[in-house]
C-alpha atoms as a PDB file:
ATOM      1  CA  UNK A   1       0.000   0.000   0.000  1.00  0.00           C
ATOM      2  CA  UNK A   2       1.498   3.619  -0.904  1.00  0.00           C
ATOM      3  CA  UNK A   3       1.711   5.873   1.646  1.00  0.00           C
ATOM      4  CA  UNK A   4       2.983   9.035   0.476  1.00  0.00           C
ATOM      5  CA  UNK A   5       4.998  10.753  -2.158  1.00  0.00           C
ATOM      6  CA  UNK A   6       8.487  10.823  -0.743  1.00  0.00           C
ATOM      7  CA  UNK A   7      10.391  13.073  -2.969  1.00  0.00           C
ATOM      8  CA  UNK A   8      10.691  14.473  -6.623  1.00  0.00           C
ATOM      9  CA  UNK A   9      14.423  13.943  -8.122  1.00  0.00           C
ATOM     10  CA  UNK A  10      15.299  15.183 -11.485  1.00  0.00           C
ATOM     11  CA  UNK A  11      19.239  14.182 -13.439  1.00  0.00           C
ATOM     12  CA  UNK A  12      20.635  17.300 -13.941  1.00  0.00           C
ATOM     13  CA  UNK A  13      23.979  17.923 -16.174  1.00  0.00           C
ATOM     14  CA  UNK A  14      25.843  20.832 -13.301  1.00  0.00           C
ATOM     15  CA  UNK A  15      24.387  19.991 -10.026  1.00  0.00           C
ATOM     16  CA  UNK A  16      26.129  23.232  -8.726  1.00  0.00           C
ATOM     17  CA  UNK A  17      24.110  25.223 -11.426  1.00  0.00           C
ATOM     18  CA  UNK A  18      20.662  23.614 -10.606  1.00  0.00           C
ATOM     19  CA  UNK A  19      21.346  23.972  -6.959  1.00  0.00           C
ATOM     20  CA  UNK A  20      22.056  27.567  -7.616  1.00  0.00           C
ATOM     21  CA  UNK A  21      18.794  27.846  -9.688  1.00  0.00           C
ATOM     22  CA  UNK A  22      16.987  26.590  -7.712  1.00  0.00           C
ATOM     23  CA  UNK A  23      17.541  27.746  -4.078  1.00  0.00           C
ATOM     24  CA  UNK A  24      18.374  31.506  -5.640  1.00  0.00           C
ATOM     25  CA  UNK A  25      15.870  32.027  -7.743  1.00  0.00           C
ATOM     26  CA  UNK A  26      13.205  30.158  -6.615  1.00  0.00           C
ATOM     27  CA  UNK A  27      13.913  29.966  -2.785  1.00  0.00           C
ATOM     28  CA  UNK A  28      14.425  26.304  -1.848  1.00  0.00           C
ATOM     29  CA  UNK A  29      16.532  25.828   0.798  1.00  0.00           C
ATOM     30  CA  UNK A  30      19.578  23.327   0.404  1.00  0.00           C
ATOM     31  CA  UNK A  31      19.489  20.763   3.424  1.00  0.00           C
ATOM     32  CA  UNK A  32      22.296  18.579   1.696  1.00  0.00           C
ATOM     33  CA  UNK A  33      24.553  17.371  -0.664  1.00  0.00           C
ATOM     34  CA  UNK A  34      27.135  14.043  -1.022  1.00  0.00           C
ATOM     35  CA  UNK A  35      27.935  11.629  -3.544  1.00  0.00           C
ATOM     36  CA  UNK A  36      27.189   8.018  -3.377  1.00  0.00           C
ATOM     37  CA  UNK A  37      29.175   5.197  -4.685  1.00  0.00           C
ATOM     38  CA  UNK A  38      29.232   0.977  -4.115  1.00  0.00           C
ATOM     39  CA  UNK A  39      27.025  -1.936  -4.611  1.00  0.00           C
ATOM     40  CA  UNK A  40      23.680  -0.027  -2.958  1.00  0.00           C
ATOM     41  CA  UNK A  41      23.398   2.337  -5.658  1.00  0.00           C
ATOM     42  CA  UNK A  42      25.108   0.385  -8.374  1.00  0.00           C
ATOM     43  CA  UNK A  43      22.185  -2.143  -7.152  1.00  0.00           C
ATOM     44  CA  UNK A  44      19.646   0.532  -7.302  1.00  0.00           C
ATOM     45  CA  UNK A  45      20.320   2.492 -10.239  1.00  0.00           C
ATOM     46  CA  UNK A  46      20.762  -0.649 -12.239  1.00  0.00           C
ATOM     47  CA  UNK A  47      24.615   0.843 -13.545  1.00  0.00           C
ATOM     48  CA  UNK A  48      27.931  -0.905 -12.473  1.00  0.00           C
ATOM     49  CA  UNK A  49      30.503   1.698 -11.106  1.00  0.00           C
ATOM     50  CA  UNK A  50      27.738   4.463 -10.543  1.00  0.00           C
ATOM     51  CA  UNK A  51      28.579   7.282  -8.876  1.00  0.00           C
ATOM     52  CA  UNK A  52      25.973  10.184  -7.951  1.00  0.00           C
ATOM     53  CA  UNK A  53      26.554  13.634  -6.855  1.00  0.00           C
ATOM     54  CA  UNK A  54      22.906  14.202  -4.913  1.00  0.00           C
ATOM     55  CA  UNK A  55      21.284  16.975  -3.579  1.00  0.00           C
ATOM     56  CA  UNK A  56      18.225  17.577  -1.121  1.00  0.00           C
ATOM     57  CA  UNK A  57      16.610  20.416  -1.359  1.00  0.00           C
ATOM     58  CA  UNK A  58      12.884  21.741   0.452  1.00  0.00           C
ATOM     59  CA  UNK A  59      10.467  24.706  -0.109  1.00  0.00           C
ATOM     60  CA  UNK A  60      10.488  26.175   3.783  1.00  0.00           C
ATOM     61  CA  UNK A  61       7.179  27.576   3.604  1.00  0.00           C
ATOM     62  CA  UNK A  62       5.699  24.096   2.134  1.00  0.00           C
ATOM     63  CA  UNK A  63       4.302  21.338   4.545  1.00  0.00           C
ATOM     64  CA  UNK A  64       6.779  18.802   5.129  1.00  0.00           C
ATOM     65  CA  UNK A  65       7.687  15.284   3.457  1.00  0.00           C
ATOM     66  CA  UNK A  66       8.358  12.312   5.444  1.00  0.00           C
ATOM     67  CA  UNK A  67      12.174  12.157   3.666  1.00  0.00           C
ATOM     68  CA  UNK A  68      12.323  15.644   4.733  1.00  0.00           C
ATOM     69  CA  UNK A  69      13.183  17.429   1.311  1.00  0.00           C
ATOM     70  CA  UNK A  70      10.588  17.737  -1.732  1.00  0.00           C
ATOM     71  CA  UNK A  71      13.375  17.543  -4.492  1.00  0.00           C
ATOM     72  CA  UNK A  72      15.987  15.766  -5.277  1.00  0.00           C
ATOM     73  CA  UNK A  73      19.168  16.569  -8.255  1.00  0.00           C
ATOM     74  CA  UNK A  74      21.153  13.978  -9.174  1.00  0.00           C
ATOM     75  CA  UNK A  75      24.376  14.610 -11.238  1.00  0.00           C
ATOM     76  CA  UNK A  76      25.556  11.293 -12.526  1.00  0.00           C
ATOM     77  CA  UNK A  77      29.516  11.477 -12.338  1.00  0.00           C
ATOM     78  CA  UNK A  78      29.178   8.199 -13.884  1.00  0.00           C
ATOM     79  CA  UNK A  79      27.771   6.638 -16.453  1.00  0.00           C
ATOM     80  CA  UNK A  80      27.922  10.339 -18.112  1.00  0.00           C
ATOM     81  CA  UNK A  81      23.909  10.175 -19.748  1.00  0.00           C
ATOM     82  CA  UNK A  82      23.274  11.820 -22.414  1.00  0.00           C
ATOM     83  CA  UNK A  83      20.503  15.307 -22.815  1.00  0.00           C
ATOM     84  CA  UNK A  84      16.992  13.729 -23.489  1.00  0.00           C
ATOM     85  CA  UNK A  85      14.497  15.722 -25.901  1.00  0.00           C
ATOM     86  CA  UNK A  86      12.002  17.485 -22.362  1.00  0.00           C
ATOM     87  CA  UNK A  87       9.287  18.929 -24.484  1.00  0.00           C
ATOM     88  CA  UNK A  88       6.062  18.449 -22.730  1.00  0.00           C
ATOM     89  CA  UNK A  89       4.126  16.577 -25.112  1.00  0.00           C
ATOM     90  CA  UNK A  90       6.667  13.826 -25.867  1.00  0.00           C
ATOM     91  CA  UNK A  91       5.826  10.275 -23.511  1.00  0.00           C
ATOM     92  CA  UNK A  92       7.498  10.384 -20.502  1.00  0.00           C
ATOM     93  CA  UNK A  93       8.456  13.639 -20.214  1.00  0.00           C
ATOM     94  CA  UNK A  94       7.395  15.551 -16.801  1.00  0.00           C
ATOM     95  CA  UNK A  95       6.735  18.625 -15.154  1.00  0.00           C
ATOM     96  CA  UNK A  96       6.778  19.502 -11.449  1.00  0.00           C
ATOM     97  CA  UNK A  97       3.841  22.279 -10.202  1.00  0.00           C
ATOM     98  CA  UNK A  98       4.782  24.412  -7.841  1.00  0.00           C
ATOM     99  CA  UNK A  99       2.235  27.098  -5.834  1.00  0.00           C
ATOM    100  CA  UNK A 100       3.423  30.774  -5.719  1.00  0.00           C
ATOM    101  CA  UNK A 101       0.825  33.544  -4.283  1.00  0.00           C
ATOM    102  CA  UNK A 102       2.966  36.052  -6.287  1.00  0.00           C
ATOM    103  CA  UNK A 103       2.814  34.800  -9.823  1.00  0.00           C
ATOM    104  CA  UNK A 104       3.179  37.726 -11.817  1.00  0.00           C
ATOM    105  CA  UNK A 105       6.451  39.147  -9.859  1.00  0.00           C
ATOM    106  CA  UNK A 106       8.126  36.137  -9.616  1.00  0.00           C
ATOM    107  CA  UNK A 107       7.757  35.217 -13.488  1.00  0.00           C
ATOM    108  CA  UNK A 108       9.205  39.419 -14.179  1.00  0.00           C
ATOM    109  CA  UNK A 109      11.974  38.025 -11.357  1.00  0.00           C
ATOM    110  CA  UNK A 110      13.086  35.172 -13.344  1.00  0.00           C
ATOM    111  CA  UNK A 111      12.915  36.691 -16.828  1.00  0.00           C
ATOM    112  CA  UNK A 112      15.572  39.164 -15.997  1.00  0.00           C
ATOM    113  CA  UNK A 113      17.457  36.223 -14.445  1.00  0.00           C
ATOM    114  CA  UNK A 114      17.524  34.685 -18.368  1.00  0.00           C
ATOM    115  CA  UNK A 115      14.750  32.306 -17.078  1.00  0.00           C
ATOM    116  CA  UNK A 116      12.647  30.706 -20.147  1.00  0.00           C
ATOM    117  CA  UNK A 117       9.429  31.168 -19.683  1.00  0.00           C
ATOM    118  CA  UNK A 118       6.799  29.514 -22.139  1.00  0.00           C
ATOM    119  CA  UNK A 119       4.340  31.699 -21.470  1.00  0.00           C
ATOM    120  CA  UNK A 120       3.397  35.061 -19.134  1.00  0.00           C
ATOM    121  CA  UNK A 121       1.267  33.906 -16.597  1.00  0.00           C
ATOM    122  CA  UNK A 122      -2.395  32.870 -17.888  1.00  0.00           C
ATOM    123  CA  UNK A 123      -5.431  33.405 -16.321  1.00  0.00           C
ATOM    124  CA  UNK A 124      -7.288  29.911 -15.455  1.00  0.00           C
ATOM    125  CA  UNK A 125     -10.517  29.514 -17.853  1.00  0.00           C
ATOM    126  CA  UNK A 126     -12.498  27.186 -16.397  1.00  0.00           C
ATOM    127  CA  UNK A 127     -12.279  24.101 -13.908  1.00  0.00           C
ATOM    128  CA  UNK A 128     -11.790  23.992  -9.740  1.00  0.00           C
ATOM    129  CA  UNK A 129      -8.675  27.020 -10.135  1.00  0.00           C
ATOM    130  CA  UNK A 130     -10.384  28.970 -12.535  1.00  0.00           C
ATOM    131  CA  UNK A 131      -9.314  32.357 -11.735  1.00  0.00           C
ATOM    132  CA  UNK A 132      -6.622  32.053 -11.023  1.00  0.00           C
ATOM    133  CA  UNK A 133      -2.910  31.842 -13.109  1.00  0.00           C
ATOM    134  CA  UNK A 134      -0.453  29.380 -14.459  1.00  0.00           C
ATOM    135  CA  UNK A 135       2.523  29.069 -16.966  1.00  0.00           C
ATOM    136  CA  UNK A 136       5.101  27.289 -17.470  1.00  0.00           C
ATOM    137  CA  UNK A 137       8.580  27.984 -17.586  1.00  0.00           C
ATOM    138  CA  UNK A 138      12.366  26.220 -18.150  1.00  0.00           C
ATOM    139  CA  UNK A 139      14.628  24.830 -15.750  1.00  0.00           C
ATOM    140  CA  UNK A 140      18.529  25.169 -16.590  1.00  0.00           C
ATOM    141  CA  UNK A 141      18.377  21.778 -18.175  1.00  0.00           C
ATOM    142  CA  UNK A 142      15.154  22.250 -20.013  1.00  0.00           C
ATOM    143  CA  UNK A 143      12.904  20.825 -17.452  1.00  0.00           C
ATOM    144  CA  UNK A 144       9.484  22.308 -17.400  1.00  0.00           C
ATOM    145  CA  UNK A 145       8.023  23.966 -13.578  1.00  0.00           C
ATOM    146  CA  UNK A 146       4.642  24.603 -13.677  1.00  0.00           C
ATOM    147  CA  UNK A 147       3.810  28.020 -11.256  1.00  0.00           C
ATOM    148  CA  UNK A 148       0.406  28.142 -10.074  1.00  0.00           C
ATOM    149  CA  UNK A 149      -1.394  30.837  -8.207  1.00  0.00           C
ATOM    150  CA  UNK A 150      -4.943  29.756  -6.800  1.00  0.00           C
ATOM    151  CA  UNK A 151      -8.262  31.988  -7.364  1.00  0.00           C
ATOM    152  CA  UNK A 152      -8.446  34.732  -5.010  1.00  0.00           C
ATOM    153  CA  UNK A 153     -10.697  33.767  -2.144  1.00  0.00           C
ATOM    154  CA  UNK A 154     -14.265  35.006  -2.051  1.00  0.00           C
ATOM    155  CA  UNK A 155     -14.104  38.605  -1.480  1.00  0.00           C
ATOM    156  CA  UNK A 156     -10.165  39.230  -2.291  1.00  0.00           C
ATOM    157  CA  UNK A 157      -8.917  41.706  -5.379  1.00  0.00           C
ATOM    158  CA  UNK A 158      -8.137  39.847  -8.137  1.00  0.00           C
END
């Protein structure tokens, strides 16, 4: 029986880069890093002579995970892989959501960081967040984040 989600983990290509992206511009906080070698993650992994550079990062504001970080990077020292094709609509490829109550500043933040972003924010149409914004935008290895800002409550500016 599943329990929970334990963590999010994404292979990156410069784990120093993505942990700079992603605890500077989008305000996780770092609670580790080490690299990981031997017949447990050669076992897990499934590659002989891994070795892993791994971070553990956490939103502080966000409710907490039982493994005690919400993502994961993973720079594989070895096997080297090689840059898969992250557009959303190809089969397998993923996207991680993340809520922000300050949508439209922190999309203008990134952008003059060099962030991509896919879109401005968009006003939600129709369905249970309707009113409120999303868009997507580009990770420094071309991994898509989703920002979402819920519908005003009842009563609150839009």
């Amino acid at each position: 029986m599943l329990l929970s989600v334990w963590h999010t983990s994404w292979t990156v290509s410069d784990l120093d880069r993505s942990i700079d992206f992603y605890t500077r511009l989008l305000g996780f906080e770092l609670l580790g890093r080490w690299t990981r070698t031997g017949t447990f993650i050669e076992t897990v992994v499934g590659f002989e002579d891994a070795e892993l550079d791994i971070a553990a990062l956490r939103i502080p504001q966000a409710a907490g995970v039982r493994s005690g970080h919400h993502l994961e990077l993973i720079e594989y020292i070895a096997p080297r892989g090689q840059k898969l094709d992250l557009k959303t609509c190809n089969v397998g490829a993923a996207h991680l959501a993340l809520e922000t109550d300050t949508i439209h500043e922190t999309c203008e933040q990134l952008a003059a960081h060099g962030v991509i972003l896919v879109s401005p924010p968009v006003r939600i149409e129709s369905g249970a967040n309707e009113g409120g914004y999303a868009c997507y935008l580009r990770d420094p290895d071309g991994f898509t984040l989703e920002l979402v800002q819920r519908r005003p409550a009842a009563g609150g500016a839009s």
